[in-house]
Structures are given as C-alpha cells and as structure tokens.
Protein backbone atom coordinates (compact mmCIF):
# COMPACT_ATOMS: atom_id res chain seq x y z
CA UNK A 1 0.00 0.00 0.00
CA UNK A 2 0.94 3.32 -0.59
CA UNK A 3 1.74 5.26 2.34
CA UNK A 4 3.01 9.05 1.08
CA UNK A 5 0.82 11.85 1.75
CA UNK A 6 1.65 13.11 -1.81
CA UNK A 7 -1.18 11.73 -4.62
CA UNK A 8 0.53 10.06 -7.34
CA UNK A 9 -0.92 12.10 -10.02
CA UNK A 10 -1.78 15.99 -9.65
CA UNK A 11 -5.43 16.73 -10.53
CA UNK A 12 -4.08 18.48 -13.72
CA UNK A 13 -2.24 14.92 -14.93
CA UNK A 14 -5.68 13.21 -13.81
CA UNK A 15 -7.35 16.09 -16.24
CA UNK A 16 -5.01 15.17 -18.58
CA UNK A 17 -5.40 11.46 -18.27
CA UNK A 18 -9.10 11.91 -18.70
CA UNK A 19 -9.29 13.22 -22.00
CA UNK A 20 -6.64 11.36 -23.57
CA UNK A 21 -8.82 8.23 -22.22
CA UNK A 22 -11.59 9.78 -23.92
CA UNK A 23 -9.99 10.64 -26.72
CA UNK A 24 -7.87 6.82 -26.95
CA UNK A 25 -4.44 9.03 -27.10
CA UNK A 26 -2.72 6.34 -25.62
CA UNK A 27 1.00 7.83 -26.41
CA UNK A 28 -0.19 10.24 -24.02
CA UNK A 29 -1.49 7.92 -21.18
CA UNK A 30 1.78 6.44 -21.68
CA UNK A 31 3.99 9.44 -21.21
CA UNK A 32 2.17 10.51 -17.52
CA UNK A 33 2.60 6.56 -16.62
CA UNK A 34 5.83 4.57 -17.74
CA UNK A 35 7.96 6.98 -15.48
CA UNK A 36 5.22 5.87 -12.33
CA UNK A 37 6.35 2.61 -13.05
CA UNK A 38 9.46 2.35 -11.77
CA UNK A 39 8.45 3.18 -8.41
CA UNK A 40 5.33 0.76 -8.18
CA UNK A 41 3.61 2.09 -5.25
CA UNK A 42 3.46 5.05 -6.63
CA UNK A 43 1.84 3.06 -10.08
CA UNK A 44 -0.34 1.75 -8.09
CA UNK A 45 -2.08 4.84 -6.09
CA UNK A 46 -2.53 6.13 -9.84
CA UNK A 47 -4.10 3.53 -10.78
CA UNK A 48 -6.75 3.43 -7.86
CA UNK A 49 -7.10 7.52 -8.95
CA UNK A 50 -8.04 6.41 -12.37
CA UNK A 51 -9.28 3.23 -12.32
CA UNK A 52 -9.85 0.61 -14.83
CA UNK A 53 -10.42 2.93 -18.05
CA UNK A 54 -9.97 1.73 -21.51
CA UNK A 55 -6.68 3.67 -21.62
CA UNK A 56 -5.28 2.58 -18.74
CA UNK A 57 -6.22 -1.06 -19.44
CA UNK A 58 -4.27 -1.10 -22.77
CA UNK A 59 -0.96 0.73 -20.59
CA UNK A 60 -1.29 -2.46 -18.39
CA UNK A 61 -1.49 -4.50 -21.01
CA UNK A 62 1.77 -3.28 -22.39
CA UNK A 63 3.53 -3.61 -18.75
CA UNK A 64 1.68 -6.36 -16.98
CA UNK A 65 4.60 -9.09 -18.18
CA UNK A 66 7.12 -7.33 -16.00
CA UNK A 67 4.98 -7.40 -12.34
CA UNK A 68 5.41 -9.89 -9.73
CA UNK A 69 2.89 -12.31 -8.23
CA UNK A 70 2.42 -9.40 -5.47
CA UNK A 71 1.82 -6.54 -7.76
CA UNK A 72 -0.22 -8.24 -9.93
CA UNK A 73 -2.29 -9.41 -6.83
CA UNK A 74 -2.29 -5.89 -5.80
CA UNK A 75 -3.99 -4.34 -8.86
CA UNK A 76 -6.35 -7.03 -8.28
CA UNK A 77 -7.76 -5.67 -5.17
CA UNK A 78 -6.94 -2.20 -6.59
CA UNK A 79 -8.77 -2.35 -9.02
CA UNK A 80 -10.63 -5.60 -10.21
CA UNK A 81 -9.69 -7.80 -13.22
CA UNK A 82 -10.95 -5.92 -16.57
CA UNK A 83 -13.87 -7.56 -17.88
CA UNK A 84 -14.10 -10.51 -20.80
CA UNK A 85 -16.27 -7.59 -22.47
CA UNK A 86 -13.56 -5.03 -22.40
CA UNK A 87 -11.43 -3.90 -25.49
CA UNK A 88 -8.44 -3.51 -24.01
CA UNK A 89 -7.13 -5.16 -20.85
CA UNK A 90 -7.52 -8.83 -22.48
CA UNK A 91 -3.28 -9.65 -22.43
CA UNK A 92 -3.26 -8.47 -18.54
CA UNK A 93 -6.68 -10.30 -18.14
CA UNK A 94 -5.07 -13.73 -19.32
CA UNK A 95 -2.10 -13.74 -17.29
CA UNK A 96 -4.48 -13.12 -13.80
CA UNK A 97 -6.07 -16.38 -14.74
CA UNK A 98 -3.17 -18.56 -16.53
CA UNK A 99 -0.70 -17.23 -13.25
CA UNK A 100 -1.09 -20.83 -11.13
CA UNK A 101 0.18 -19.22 -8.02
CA UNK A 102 -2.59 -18.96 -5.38
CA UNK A 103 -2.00 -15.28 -4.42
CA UNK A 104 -3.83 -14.07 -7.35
CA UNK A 105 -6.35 -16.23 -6.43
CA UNK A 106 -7.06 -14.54 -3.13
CA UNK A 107 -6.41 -11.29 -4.35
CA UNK A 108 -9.52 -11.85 -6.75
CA UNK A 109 -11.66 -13.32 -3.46
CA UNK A 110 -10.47 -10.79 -1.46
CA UNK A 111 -11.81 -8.05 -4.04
CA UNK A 112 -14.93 -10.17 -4.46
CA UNK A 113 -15.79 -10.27 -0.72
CA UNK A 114 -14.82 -6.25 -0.18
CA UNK A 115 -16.83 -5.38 -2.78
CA UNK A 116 -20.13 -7.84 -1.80
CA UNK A 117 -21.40 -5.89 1.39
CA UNK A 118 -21.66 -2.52 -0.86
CA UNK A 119 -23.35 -4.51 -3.40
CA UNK A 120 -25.84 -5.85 -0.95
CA UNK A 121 -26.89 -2.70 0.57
CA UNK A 122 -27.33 -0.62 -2.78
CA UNK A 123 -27.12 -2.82 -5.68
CA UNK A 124 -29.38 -3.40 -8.38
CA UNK A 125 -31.81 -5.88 -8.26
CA UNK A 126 -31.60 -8.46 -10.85
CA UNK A 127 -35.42 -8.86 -11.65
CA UNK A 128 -36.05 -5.07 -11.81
CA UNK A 129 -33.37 -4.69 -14.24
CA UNK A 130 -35.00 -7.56 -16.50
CA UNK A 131 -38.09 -5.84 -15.97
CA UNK A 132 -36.56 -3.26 -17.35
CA UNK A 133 -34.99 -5.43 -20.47
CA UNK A 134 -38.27 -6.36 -21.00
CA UNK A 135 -39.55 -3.20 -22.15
CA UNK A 136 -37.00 -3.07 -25.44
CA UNK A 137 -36.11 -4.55 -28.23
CA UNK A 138 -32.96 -4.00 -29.35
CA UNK A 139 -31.23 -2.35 -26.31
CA UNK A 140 -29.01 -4.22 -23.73
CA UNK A 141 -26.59 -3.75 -20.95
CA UNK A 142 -25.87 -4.72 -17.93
CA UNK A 143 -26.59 -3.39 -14.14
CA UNK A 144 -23.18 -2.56 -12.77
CA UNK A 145 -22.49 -4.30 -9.75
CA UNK A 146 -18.25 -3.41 -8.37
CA UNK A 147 -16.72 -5.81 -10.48
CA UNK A 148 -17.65 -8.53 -8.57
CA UNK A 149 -18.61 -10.60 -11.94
CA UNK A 150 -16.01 -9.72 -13.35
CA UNK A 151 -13.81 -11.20 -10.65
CA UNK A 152 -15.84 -14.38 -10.93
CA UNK A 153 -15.85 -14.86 -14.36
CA UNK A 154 -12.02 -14.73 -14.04
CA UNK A 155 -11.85 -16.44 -11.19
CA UNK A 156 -14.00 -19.51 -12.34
CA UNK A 157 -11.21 -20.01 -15.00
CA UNK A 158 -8.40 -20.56 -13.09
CA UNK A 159 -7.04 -23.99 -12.84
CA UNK A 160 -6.98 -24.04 -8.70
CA UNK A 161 -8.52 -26.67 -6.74
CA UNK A 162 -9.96 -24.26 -4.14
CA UNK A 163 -11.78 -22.22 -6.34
CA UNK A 164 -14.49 -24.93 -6.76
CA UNK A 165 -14.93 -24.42 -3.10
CA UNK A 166 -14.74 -21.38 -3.02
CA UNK A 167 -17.63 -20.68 -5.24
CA UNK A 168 -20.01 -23.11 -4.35
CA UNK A 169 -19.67 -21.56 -1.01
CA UNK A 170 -20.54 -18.39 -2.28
CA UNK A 171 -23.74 -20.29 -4.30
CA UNK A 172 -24.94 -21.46 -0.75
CA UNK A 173 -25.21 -18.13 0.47
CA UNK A 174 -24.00 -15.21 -1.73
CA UNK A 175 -22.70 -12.41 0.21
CA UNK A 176 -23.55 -10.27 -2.58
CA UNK A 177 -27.07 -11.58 -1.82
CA UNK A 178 -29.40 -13.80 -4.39
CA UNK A 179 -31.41 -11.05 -6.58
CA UNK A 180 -28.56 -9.75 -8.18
CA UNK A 181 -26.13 -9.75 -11.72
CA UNK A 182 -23.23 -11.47 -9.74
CA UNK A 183 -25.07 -14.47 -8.59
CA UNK A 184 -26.34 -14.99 -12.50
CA UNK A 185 -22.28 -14.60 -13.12
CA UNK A 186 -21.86 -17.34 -10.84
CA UNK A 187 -24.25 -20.06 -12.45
CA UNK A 188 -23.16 -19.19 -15.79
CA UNK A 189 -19.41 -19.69 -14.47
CA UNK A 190 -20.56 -23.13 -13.25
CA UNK A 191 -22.44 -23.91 -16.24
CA UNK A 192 -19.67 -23.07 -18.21
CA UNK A 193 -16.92 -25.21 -16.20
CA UNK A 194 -19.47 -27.84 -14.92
CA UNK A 195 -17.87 -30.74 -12.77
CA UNK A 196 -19.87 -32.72 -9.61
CA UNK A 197 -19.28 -29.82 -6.99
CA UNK A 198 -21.33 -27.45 -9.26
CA UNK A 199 -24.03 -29.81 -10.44
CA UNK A 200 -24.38 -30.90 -6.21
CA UNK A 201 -24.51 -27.70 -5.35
CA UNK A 202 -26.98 -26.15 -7.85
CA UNK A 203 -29.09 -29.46 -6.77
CA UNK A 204 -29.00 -28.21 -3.44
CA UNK A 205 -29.75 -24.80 -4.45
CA UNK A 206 -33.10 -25.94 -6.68
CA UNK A 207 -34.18 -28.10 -3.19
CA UNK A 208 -33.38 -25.05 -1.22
CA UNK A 209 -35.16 -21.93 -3.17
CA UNK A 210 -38.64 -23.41 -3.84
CA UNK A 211 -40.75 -19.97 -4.55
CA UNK A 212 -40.42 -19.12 -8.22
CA UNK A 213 -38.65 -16.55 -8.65
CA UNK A 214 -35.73 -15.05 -11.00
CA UNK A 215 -32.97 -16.74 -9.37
CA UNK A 216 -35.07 -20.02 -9.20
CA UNK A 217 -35.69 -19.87 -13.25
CA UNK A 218 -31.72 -19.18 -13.44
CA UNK A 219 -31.03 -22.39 -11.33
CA UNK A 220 -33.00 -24.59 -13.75
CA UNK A 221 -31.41 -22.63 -16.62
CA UNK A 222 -28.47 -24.25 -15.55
CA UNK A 223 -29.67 -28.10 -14.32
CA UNK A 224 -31.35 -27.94 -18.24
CA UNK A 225 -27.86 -28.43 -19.77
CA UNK A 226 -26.85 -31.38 -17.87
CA UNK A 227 -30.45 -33.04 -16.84
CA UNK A 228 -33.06 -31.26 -19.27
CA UNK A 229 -36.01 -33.78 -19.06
CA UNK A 230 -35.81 -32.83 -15.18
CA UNK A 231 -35.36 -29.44 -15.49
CA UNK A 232 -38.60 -29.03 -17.95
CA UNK A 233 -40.35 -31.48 -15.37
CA UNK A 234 -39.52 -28.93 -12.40
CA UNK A 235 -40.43 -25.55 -14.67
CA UNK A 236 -43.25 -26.89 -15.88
CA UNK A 237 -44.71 -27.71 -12.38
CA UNK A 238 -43.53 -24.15 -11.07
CA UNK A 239 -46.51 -23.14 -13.08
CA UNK A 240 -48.76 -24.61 -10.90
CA UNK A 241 -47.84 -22.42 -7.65
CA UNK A 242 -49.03 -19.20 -7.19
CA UNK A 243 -46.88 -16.58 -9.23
CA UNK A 244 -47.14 -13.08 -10.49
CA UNK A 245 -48.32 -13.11 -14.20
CA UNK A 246 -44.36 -11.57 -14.88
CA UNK A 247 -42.65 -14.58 -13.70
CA UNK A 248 -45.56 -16.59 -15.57
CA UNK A 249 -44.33 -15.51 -18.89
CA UNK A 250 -40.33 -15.61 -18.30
CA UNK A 251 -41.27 -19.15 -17.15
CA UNK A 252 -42.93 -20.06 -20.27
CA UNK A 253 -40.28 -17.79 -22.25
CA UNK A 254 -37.64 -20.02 -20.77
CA UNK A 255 -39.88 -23.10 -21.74
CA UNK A 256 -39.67 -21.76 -25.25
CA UNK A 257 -36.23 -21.62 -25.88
CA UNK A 258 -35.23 -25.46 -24.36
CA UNK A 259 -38.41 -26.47 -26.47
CA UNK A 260 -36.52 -25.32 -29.66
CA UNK A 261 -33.24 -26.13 -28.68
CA UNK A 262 -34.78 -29.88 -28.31
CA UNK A 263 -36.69 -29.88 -31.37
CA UNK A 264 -33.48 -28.85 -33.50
CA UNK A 265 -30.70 -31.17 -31.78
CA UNK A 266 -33.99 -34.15 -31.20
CA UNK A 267 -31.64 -35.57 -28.48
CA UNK A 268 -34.05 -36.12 -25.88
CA UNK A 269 -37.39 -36.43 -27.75
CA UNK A 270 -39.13 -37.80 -23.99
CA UNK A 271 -38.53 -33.99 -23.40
CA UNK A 272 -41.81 -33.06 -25.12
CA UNK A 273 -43.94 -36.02 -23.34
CA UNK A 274 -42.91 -34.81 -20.37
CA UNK A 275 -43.69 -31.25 -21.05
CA UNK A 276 -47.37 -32.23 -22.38
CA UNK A 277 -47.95 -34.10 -19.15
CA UNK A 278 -47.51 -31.89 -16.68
CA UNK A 279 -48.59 -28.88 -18.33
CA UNK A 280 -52.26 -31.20 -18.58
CA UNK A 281 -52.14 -31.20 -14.28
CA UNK A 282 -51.94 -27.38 -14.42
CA UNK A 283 -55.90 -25.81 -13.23
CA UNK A 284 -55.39 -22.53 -14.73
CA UNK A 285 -58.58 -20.98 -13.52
CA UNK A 286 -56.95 -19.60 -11.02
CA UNK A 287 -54.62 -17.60 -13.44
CA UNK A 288 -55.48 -14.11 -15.21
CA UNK A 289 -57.14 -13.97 -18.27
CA UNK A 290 -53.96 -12.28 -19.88
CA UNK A 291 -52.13 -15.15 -18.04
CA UNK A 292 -54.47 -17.60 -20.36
CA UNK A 293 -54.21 -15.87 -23.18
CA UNK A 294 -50.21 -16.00 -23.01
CA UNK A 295 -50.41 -19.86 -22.45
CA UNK A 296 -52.81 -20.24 -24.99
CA UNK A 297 -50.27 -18.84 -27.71
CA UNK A 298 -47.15 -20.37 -26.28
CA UNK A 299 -49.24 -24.02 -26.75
CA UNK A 300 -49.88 -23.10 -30.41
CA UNK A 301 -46.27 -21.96 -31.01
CA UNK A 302 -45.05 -25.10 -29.27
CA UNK A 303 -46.51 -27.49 -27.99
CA UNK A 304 -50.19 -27.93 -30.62
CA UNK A 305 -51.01 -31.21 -29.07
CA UNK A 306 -51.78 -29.02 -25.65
CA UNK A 307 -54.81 -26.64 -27.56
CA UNK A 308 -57.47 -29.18 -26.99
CA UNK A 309 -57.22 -28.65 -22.97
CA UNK A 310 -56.54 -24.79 -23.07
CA UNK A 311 -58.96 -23.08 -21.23
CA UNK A 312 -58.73 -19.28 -23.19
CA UNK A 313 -61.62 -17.93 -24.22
CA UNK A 314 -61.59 -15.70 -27.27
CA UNK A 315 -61.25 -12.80 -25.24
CA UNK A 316 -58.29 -14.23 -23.72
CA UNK A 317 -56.71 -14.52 -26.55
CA UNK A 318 -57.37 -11.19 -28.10
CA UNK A 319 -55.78 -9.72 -24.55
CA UNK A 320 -52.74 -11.41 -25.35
CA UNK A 321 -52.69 -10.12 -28.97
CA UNK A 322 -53.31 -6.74 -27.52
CA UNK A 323 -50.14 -7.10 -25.73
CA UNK A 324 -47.80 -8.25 -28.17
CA UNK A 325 -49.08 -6.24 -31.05
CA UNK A 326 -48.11 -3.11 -28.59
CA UNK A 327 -45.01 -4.49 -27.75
CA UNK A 328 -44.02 -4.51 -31.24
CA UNK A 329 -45.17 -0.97 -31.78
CA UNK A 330 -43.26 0.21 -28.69
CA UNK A 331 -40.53 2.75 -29.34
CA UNK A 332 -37.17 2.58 -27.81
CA UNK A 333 -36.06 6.16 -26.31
CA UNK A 334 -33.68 6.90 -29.33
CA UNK A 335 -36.56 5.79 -31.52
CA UNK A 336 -38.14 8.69 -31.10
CA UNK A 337 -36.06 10.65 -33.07
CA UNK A 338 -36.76 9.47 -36.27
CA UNK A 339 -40.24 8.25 -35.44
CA UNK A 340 -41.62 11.42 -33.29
CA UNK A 341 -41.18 13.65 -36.64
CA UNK A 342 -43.15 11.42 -38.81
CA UNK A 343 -45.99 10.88 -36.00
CA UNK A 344 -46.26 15.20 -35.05
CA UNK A 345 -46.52 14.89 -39.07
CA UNK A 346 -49.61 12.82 -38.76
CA UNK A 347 -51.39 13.89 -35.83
CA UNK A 348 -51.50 17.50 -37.49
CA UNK A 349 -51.12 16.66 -41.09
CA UNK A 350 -54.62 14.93 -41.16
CA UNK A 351 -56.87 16.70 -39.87
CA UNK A 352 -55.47 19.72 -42.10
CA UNK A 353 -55.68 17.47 -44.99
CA UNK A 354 -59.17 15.87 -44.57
CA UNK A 355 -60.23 19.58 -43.89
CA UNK A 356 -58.95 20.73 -47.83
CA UNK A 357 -60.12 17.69 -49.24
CA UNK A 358 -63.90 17.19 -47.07
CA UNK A 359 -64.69 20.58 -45.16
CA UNK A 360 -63.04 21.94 -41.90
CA UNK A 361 -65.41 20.82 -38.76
CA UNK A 362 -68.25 23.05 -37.67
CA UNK A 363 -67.35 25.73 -34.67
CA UNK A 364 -68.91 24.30 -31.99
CA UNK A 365 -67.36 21.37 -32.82
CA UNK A 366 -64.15 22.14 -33.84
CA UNK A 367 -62.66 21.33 -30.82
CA UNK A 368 -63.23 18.04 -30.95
CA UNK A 369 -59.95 18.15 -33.61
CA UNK A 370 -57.28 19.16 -30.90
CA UNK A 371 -59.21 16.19 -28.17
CA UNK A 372 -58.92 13.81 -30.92
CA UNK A 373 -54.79 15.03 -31.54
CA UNK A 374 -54.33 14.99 -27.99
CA UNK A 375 -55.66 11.45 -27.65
CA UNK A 376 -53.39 10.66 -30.88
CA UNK A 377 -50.36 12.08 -28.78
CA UNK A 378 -51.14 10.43 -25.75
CA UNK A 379 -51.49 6.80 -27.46
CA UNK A 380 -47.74 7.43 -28.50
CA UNK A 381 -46.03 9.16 -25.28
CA UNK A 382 -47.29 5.04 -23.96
CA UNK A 383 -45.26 3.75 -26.22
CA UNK A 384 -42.09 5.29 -25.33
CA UNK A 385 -39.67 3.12 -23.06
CA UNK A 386 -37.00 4.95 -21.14
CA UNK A 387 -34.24 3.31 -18.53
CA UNK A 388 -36.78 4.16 -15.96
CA UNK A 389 -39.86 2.31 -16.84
CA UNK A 390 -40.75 -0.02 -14.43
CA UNK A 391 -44.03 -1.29 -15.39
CA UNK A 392 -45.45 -4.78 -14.79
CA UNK A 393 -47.21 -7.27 -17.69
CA UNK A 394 -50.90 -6.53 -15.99
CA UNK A 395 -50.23 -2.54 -16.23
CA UNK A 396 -48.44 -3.10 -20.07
CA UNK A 397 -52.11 -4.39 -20.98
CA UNK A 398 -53.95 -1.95 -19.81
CA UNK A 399 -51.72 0.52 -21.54
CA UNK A 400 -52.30 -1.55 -24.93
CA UNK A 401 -55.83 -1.66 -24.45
CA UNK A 402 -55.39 2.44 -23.85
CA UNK A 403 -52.97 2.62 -27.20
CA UNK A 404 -55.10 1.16 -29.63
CA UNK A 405 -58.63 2.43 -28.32
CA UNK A 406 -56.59 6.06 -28.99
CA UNK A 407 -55.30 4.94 -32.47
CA UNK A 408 -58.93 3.99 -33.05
CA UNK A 409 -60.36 7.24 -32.15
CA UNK A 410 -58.44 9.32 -33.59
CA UNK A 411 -59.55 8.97 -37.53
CA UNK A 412 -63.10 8.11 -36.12
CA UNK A 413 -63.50 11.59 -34.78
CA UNK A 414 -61.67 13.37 -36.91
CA UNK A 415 -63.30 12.15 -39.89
CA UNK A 416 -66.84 11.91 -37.95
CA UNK A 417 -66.82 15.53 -37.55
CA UNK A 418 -66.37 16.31 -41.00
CA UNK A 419 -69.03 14.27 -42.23
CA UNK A 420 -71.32 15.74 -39.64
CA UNK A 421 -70.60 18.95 -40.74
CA UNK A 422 -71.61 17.55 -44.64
CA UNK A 423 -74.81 15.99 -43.40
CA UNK A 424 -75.78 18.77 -41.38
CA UNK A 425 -75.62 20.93 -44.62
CA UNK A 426 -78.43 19.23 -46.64
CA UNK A 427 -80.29 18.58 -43.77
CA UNK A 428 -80.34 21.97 -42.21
C-alpha cells in the first residue's frame, strides 16, 4: 500500500489522463505513466485515482509481463480484473487467470468479498433490471455491480482446486445476496466449467429456493444443460404455484427456448412427453385472463397437441394479442427521433388534410380536432420506453388496451366531424 501523503498524479495529470482516455491518445497515457512505473507504489495509487479505463487497461497491457505475483495481486484488489467484455485489458486479463500461483487467487476473493457488502446494501436488483430489459427490443446492458462478476468470471477459469470451493460456497449463500447480476455470473461460471461440486450444489440450491422466482428460473437454466427432461419437469410444475403473471411468462419464455433447442438437436425427444404431461395437471382458472391468453399462444407456437385442454376464451386470446401487437409498436427512447417527426406529421397533417379535401369541422365542434390530436399524442407518449420504466405485464395491458382504443379514435373523430358537418348541410 501506498503510504506518502503526496497523490501520485496531480489533478491536472488526472485532467489530462481523462481526456486522452476519452480521446484513446494512448502515447499520451503512456507518457504521464511509464515513469510511475518504476516506483510501483506510486503506479499503483494512480491507478486506484483512475481506475480501470480503456486507456489505462491497454498501458497495463503493455507492462503487466514485467509485475510480480504481489503486484499483480495488488492491482487485483486495486482495481478488479478488466472484464471478458472489455477492449483492451484482455493480455493483462489472461495472465491473472493462466498465473497458477494462489495469491492471485485470493487477491480476486479478497476483491470479491470487499466489494459484496456494498453490493448488498445498494445494488441493483436483478429482476427489476429484466423488468426493465423487457420493455425493449434491441437495447441491452448490464446493471453494474463493483466488479464482482467480473472477478468471478475470471476467477471460475483458473485452474486451482480451491476455487471450486470457493464458489459453491458463495452459491450457498452469496454475500452479494441472491437477486442480483453477480449471482447470475456465478451459475453461468458453473455452467460453463461444470464438474460434480457445481451440479451438487446447484441441486442443493433448486431443493433449497422453492418460490419461483428469477434466481429459481436461473437455477434450472443451468440443471437444463446437464439433466433437461428434469429441469422441464420442475419448470413446468412451477406453473402450478401461485406466481405473479411476470414470472408466468419468463417461465414459459424459458420453456420456449429449451423447447426449440430440443426440437433442433432431437436428443431427448421424452422432453416433449414430459412437457405435455404436466402442463395437462396445471388448473389454470386460477390464473389471469392475460395469463391464459399467453399460455394459450405459447401451446400453439409449441406445444399444438396441448390446444385441446386450453382453457382461453376468445377474449383471452385477443388480450394477449393486444399485448404483443403493442409491444411490437413500442418505441425505444432513441426511436423517437426518427419516429416522433413522422408521428407530429400525422397527428397534425390529417386533420389539415381531410379539412382541404372534405370541409373543416363546424365551430362548436371544432374542438373536438385538438381532443382527438391529444388522444393521438397520448397513445404514443405510452409507447415510449426509457431506462426508468418499471411497469409490470398486468399494467403493459392496460396501456395496450389504452394505445389502440386512442389509435382507433383518432380517424373516427376526426373524420366523424367532418361528415357531420356535410350531413348537417343538406339537412339543415
């Protein structure tokens, strides 16, 4: 640890540092930091100033083949391993998880576990943020969460005996606690390195967290690729508990994937039997009549031979239409940029038009023009998804059902209004 009172860097190097990062002038980033390195303490206070930038990644990738075990293990718990995602870092990335000696191991557990009690307190929460996914299309990322996945993911790869213990440890109770990125991290680390301490332990963990829930559908994610006739048996019969209508469809959205990855590979046809059966025990009178609707469609999609003993009623089903036809409408914040023109065009444009080519609206009536734009307006503003949109599947319906009765309205009254005014002229 560095002990001087003086910073490594001044706050005008820092300034510096921070555009040439932004800027990827790396000959610069390297002028402020090869002469730090010969006095490493001091390298490593300016890295904890400037943490793991893209800049600053690629300067460590250029130096990391001349640090010792206890450096390198020191930037560790400075700060974190750079992420499988990053651009740069990769080089010093791979030689934290080829290095066999077990200090970088701790160093990487020792960042994980000073990092988990900040995470627990004010992290994000893992189904909120998929709630959040849910509302786009096309846009993705990833709640930030310290580095700790990033540490795992690393981590997971080394070729240490203690690791496996180490992380099925942190499976049985996550310090990080369960709703959250880093305990996804972890299963997918497992899945991807599988051996009899993960598959145990993830059997423990199914036993364990019985109440359906994000963390319970990630569990059985994981037991599909190594026992997917169970897994499909224990989804399926999830559906028969109690659930919001949310974790209803991610449930069946899961279903829907290991359905089609079984009906291209064909490598466990009893897959489909099993599904058939116990989706015939579920009583789903009890669920929603979106909730019906949505299991109505996901039977003709994939499993047919499951229509005869649906229970949705036409009206069920055009709920569920409602839904995904204003989904697919739905405009991502960015969207709105090219689309918000084109719609302003419309909602004003028509009237105006209809009003050359019919006859402008009577005046006691003509108000009835800017209710019928501000109803046009309003259907769209509900289509607009943001980062902050945090709506559930029941409250996206009644939005729909909003959207379209708006869309509807909108040429009905403008138009109406005009051909009152027509009638209303021979008929005085």
């Amino acid at each position: 640890t560095y002990h001087s009172a003086m910073p490594a860097l001044t706050d005008a190097q820092i300034h510096l540092l921070d555009q040439a990062s932004s800027k990827l002038d790396y000959a610069v980033i390297d002028e402020v930091l090869r002469p730090l390195a010969k006095e490493f303490n001091d390298l490593l206070q300016a890295l904890q100033q400037l943490g793991p930038r893209i800049g600053i990644l690629r300067f460590l990738d250029n130096v990391c083949e001349g640090f010792s075990i206890d450096q390198l293990a020191s930037i560790v718990r400075a700060i974190d391993v750079p992420s499988k995602f990053a651009t740069k870092g990769q080089q010093f990335r791979q030689r934290l998880i080829n290095e066999p000696d077990t200090r970088i191991t701790n160093a990487m557990f020792e960042f994980i576990d000073s990092q988990a009690r900040q995470e627990t307190a004010a992290g994000t929460s893992l189904a909120a943020h998929q709630a959040v996914m849910a509302n786009f299309r096309f846009v993705r990322w990833l709640p930030d969460d310290r580095g700790i996945s990033d540490a795992l993911q690393a981590a997971a790869q080394r070729p240490q005996p203690d690791v496996e213990a180490r992380l099925v440890a942190y499976l049985a109770d996550p310090p990080w606690g369960v709703d959250r990125r880093a305990t996804s991290t972890l299963l997918q680390a497992m899945a991807e390195n599988p051996c009899d301490a993960y598959r145990q332990a993830i059997g423990l963990a199914i036993d364990r967290y019985q109440t359906p829930a994000a963390f319970r559908g990630q569990l059985l994610g994981v037991l599909f690729l190594d026992k997917p006739i169970e897994a499909t048996r224990i989804q399926v019969s999830d559906l028969r508990k109690p659930m919001p209508l949310d974790f209803q469809l991610n449930y069946l959205n899961q279903l829907s994937t290991w359905l089609a990855v079984e009906k291209k590979s064909a490598r466990h046809p009893e897959m489909r039997a099993t599904a058939i059966e116990e989706f015939k025990a579920i009583d789903t009178r009890t669920w929603t009549r979106l909730g019906r609707g949505i299991l109505a469609e996901f039977y003709r999609q994939f499993l047919p031979e499951c229509l005869a003993f649906s229970r949705a009623s036409p009206l069920d089903r055009m709920l569920c239409f409602s839904v995904n036809a204003f989904t697919a409408c739905r405009l991502d914040h960015m969207g709105c940029m090219v689309s918000g023109p084109i719609c302003l065009a419309i909602a004003f444009g028509f009237p105006w038009l209809l009003s050359r080519i019919i006859a402008p609206p009577a005046a006691p009536v003509r108000f009835l023009d800017a209710v019928a734009i501000a109803l046009f307006l309003s259907a769209l503003f509900c289509t607009v998804t943001t980062h902050f949109t945090r709506e559930t599947l029941s409250q996206r319906l009644k939005l729909s059902l909003f959207f379209w009765g708006s869309i509807l309205m909108f040429p009905t009254m403008v138009i109406g209004i005009r051909v009152l005014r027509i009638l209303s002229s021979h008929h005085p």
